[in-house]
Protein backbone atom coordinates (compact mmCIF):
# COMPACT_ATOMS: atom_id res chain seq x y z
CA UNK A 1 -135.49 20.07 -27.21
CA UNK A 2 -134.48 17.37 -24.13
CA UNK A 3 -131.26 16.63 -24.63
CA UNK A 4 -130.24 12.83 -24.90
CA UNK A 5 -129.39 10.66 -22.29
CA UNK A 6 -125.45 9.66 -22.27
CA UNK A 7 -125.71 5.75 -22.68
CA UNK A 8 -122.55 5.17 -22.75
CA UNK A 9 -120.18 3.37 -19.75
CA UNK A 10 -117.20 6.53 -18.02
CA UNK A 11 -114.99 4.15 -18.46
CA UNK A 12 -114.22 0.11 -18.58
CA UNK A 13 -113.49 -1.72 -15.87
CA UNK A 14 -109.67 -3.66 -16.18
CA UNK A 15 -108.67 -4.57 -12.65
CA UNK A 16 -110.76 -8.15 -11.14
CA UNK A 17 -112.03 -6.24 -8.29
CA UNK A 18 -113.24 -3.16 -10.72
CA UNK A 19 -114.87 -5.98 -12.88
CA UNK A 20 -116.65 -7.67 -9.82
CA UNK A 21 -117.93 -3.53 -9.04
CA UNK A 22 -119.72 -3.34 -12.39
CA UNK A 23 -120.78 -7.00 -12.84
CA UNK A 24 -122.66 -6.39 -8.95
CA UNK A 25 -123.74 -3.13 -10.66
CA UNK A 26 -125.45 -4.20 -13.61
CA UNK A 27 -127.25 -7.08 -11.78
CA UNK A 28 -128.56 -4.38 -9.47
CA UNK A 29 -129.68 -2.36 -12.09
CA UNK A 30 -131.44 -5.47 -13.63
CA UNK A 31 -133.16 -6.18 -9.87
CA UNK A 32 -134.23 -2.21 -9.06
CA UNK A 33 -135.68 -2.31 -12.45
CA UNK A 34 -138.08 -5.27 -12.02
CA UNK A 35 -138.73 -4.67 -8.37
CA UNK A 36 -139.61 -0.49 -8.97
CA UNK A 37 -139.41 -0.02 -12.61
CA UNK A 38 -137.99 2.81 -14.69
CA UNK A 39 -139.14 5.69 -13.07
CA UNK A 40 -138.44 4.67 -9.76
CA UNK A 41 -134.91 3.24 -10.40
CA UNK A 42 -132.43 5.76 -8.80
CA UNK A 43 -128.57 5.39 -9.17
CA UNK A 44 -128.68 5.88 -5.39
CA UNK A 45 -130.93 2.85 -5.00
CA UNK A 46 -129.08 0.59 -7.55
CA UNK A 47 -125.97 1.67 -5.53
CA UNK A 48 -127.20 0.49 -2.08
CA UNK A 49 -128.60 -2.41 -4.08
CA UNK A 50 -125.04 -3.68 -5.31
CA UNK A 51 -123.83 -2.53 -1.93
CA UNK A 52 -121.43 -0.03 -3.78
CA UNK A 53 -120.63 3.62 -2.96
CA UNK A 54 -122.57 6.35 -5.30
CA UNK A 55 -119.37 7.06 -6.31
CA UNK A 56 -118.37 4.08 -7.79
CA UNK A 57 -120.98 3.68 -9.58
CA UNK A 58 -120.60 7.16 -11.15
CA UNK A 59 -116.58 5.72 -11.89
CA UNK A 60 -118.36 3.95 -14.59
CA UNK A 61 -121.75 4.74 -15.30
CA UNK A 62 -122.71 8.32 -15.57
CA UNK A 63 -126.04 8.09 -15.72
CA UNK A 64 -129.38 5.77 -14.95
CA UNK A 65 -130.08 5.09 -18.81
CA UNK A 66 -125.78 4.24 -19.04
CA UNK A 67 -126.88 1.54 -16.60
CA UNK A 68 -129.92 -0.09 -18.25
CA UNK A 69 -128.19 0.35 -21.85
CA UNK A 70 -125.15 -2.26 -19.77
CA UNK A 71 -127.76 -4.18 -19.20
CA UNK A 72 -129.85 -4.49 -22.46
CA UNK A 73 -126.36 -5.26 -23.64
CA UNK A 74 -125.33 -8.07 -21.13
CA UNK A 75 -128.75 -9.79 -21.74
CA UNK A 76 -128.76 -9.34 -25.88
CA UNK A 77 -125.20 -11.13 -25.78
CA UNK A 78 -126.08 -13.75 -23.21
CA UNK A 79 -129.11 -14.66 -25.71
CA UNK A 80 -126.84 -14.87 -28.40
CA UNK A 81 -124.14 -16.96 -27.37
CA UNK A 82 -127.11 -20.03 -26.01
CA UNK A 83 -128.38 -18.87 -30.09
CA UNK A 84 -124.73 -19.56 -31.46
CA UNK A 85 -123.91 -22.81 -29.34
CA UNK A 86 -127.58 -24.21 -30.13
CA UNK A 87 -126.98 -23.74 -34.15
CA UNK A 88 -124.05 -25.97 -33.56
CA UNK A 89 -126.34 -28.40 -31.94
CA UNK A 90 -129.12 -28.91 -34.15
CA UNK A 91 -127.06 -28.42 -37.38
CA UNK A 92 -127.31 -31.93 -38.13
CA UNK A 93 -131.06 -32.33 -37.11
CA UNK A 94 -133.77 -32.95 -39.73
CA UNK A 95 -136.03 -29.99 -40.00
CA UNK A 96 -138.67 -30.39 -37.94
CA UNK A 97 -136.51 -31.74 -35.26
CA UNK A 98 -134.15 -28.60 -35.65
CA UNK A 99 -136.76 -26.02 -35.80
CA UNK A 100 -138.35 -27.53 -32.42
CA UNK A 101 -135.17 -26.81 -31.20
CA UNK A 102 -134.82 -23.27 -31.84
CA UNK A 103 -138.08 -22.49 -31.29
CA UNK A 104 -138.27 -23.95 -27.59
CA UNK A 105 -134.68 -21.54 -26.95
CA UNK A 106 -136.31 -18.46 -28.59
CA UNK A 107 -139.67 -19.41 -26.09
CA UNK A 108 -136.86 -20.54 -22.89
CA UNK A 109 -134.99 -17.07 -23.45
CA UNK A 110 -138.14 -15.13 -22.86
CA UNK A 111 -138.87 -17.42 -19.65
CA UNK A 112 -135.70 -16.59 -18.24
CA UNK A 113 -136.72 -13.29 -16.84
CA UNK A 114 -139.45 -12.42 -18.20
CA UNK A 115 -140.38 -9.19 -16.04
CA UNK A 116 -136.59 -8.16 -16.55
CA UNK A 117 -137.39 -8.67 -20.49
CA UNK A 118 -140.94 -6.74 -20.51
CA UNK A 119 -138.93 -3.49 -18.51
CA UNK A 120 -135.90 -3.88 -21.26
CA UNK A 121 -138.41 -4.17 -24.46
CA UNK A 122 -140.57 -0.50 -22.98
CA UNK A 123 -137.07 0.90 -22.34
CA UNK A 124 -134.90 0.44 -25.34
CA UNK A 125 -136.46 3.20 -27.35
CA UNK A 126 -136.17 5.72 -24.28
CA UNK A 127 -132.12 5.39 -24.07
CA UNK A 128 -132.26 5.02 -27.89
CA UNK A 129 -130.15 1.13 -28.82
CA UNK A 130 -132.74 0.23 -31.14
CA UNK A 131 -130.13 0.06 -33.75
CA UNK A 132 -127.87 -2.88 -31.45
CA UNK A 133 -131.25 -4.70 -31.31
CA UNK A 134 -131.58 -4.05 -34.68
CA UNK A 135 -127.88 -5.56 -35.18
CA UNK A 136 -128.98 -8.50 -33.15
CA UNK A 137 -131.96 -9.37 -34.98
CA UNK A 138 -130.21 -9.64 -38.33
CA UNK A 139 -127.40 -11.87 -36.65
CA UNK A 140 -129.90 -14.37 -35.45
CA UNK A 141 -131.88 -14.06 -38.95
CA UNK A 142 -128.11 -15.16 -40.13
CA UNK A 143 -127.70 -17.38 -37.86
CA UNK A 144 -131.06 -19.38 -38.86
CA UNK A 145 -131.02 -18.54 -42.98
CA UNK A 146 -127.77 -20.81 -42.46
CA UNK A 147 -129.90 -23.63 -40.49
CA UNK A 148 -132.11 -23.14 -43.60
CA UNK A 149 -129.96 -23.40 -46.34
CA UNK A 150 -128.39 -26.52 -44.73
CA UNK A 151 -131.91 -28.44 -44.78
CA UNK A 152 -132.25 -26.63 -48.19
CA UNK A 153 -134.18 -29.98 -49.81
CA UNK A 154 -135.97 -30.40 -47.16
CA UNK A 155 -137.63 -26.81 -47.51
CA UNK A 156 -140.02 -26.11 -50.17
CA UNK A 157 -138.94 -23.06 -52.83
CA UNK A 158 -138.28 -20.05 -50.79
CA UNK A 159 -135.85 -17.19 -50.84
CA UNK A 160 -134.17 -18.29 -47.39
CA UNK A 161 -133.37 -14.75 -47.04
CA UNK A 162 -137.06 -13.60 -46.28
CA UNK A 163 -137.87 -16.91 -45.17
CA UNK A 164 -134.86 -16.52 -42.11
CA UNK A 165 -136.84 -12.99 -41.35
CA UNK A 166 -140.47 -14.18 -41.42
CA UNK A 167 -139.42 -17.72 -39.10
CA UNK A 168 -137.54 -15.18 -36.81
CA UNK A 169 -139.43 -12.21 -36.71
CA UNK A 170 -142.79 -14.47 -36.21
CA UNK A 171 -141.03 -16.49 -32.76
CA UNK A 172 -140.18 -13.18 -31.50
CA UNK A 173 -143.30 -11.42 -32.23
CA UNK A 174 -145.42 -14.59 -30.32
CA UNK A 175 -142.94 -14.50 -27.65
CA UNK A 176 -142.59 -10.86 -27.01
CA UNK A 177 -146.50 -10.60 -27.11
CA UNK A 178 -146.98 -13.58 -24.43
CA UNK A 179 -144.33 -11.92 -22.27
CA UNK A 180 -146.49 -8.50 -22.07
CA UNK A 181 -149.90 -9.43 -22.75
CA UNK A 182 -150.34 -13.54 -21.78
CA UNK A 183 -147.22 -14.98 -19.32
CA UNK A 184 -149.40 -17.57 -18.34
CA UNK A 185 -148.23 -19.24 -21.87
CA UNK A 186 -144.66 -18.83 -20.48
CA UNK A 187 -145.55 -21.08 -17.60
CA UNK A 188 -144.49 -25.01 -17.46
CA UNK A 189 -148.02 -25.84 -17.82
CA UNK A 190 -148.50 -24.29 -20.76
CA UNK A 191 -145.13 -23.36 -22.60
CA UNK A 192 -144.99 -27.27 -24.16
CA UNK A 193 -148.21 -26.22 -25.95
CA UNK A 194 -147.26 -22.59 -26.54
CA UNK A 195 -144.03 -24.21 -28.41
CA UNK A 196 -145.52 -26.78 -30.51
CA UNK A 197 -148.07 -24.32 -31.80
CA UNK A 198 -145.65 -21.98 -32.79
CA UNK A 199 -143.33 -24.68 -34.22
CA UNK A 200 -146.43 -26.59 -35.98
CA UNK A 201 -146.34 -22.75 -37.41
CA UNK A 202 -143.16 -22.78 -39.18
CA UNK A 203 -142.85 -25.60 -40.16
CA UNK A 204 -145.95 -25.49 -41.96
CA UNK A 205 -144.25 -22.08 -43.26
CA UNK A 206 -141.31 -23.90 -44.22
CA UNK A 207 -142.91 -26.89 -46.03
């Protein structure tokens, strides 16, 4: 039986300069991907890329999959602090308003890079972090079953706990599906329509 790949970092960088080696790493990793793909991506190419030594990147990363795993991480987190500032935002917002809101960032974050997004989604069961996507579903289910219970009368009856998965789970689904199969949603042209569709969708859900 293969043996798994190590996913995890050698070590963490503590020193600036060491910091400014992985950040240029990771962003290297995130361009080699996109521009070659999986298969092609080589630490030796993601090292010239970053214009580090093969040996630095080993310092920290010990492997190709330790690489992408960084950064699956450093986009899941990036995603959820816009998520986390935008709650606080749009907490006062009546409902339809509010959901607009989250809807269009759910859409935006899947516009930001969306090739870099497609490689990530094909590669997270390979180097095996479905459980930290897993974790970072249920944060952002959280995140909007609190939206929900603050706009409570505005809601008709629902358990806001299956409610928070089906709003979540159906953005995601629409989003991750125009990102593969139809980007051309994802483009200004089209995303206003893409995003009042799928709000006109939950609210309708909602209400």
């Amino acid at each position: 039986m293969a043996r798994a790949p190590v996913v995890h970092p050698r070590k963490k960088a503590s020193q600036e300069r060491s910091r400014a080696t992985v950040d240029a790493l990771i962003e290297a990793t995130a361009r080699v991907l996109v521009r070659e793909g999986f298969e092609r991506a080589s630490t030796n190419r993601i090292a010239a890329e970053a214009g580090a030594s093969i040996g630095s990147l080993y310092q920290y990363f010990p492997t190709k999959e330790a690489l992408v795993a960084a950064v699956i991480e450093r986009h899941k987190n990036d995603m959820m602090e816009v998520l986390r500032r935008a709650l606080v935002r749009v907490a006062g917002m009546p409902l339809e308003q509010g959901v607009r809101e989250l809807v269009a960032l759910m859409i935006d974050a899947h516009r930001v890079d969306p090739e870099l997004h497609r490689v990530l989604v094909e590669q997270i069961p390979r180097i095996g972090r479905l459980a930290e996507v897993e974790g970072f579903d249920r944060e952002v289910r959280e995140l909007v079953r609190a939206y929900l219970e603050a706009h409570r009368g505005e809601l008709r009856a629902l358990d806001l706990d299956l409610a928070a998965f089906v709003c979540v789970a159906s953005v995601e689904t629409l989003a991750h599906e125009a990102v593969l199969h139809n980007p051309a949603l994802l483009a200004n042209r089209k995303v206003k329509a893409f995003t009042d569709e799928v709000t006109r969708l939950v609210i309708r859900y909602l209400t």
